[in-house]
PDB file of N, CA and C in Angstrom:
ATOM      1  N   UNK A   1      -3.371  -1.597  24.761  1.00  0.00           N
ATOM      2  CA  UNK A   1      -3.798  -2.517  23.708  1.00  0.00           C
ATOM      3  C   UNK A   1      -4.887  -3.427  24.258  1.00  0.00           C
ATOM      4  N   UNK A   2      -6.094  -3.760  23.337  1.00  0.00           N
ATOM      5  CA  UNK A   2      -7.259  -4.216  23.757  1.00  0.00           C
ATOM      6  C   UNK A   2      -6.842  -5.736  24.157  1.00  0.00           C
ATOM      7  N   UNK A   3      -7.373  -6.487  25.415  1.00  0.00           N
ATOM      8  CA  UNK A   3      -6.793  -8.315  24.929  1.00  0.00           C
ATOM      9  C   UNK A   3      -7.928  -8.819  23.830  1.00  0.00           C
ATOM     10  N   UNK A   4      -9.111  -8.317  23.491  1.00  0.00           N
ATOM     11  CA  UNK A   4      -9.580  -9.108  22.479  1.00  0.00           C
ATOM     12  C   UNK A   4      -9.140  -9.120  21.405  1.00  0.00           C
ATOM     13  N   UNK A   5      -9.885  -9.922  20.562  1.00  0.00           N
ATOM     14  CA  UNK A   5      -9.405 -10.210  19.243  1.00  0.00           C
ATOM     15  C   UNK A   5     -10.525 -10.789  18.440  1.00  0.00           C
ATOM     16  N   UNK A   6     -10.497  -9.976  17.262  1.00  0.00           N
ATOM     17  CA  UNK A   6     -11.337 -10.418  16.035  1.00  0.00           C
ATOM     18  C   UNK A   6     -10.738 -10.430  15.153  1.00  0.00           C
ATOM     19  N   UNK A   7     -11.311 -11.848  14.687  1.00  0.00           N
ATOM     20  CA  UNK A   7     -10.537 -12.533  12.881  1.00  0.00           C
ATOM     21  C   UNK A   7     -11.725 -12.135  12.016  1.00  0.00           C
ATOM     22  N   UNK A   8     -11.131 -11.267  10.720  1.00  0.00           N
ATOM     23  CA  UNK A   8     -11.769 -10.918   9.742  1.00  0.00           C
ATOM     24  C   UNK A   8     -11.402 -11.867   8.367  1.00  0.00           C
ATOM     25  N   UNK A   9     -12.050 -12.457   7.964  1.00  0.00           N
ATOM     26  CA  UNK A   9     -11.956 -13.010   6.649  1.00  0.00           C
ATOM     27  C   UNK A   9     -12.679 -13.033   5.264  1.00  0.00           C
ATOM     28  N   UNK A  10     -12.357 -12.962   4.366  1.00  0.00           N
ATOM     29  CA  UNK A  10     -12.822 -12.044   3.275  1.00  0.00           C
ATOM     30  C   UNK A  10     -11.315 -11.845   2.483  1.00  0.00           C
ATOM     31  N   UNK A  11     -12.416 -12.342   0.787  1.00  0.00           N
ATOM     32  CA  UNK A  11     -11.319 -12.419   0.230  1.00  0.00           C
ATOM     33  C   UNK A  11     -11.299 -11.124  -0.685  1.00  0.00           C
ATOM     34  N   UNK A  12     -11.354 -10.072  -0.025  1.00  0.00           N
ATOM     35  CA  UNK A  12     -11.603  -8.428  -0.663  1.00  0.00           C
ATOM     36  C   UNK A  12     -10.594  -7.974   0.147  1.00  0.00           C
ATOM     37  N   UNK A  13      -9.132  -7.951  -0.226  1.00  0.00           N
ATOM     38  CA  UNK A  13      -8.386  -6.957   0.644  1.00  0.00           C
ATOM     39  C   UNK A  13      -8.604  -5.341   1.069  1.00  0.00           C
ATOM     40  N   UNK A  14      -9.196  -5.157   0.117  1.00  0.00           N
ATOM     41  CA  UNK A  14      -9.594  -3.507   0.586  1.00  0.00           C
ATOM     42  C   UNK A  14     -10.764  -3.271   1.909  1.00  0.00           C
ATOM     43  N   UNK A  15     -11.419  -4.577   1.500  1.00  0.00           N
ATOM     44  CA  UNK A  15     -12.360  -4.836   2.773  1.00  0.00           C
ATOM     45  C   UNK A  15     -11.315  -4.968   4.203  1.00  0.00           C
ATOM     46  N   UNK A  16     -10.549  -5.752   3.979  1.00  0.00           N
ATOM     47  CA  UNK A  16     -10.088  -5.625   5.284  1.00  0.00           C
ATOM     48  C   UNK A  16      -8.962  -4.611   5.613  1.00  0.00           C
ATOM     49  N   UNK A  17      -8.380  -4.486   5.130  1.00  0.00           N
ATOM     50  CA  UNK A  17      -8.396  -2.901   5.155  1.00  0.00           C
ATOM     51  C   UNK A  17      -8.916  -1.978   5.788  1.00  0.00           C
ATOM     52  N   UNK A  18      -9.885  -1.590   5.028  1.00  0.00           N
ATOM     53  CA  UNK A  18     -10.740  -0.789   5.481  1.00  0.00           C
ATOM     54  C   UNK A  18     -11.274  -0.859   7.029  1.00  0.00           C
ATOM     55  N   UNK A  19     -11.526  -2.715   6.920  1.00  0.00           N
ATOM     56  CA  UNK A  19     -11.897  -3.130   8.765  1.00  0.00           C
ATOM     57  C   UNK A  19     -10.581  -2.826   9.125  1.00  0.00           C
ATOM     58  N   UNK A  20      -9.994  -2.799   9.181  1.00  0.00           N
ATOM     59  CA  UNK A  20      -8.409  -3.207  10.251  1.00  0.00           C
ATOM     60  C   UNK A  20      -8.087  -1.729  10.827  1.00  0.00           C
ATOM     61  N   UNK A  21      -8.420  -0.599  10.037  1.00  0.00           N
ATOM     62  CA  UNK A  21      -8.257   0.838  10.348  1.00  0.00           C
ATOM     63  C   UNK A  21      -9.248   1.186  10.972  1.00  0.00           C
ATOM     64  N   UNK A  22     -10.582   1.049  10.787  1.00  0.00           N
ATOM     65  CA  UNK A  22     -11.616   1.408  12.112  1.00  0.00           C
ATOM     66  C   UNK A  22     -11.383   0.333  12.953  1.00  0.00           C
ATOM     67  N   UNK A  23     -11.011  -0.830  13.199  1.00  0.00           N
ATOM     68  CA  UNK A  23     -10.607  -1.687  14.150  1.00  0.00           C
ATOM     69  C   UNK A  23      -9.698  -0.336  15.091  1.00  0.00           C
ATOM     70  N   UNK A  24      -8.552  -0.500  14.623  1.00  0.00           N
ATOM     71  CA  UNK A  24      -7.486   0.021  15.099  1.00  0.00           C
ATOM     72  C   UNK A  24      -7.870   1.306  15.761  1.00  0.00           C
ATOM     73  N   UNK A  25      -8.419   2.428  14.909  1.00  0.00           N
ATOM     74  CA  UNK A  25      -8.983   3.517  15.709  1.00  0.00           C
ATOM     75  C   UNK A  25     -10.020   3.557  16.948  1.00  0.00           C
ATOM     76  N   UNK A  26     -10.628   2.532  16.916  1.00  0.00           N
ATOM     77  CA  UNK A  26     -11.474   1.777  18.035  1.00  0.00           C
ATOM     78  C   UNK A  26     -10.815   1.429  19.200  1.00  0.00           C
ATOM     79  N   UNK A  27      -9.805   0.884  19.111  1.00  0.00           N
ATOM     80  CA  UNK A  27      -8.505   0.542  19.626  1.00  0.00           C
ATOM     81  C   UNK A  27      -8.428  -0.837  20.020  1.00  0.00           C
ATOM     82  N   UNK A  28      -8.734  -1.752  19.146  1.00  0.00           N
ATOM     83  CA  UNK A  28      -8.369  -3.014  18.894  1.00  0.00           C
ATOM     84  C   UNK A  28      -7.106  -3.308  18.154  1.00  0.00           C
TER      85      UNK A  28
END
């Protein structure tokens, strides 16, 4: 597990979403 960390904010849940799964596959 990566130690960084990025805060996404945005009030489009599908937007983050969408970030949080290429986040994750990135491996954040």
């Amino acid at each position: 597990m990566a130690t960084e960390k990025i805060l996404v904010v945005d009030d489009d849940t599908n937007i983050c979403e969408l970030l949080r799964l290429y986040l994750e596959k990135e491996g954040y």
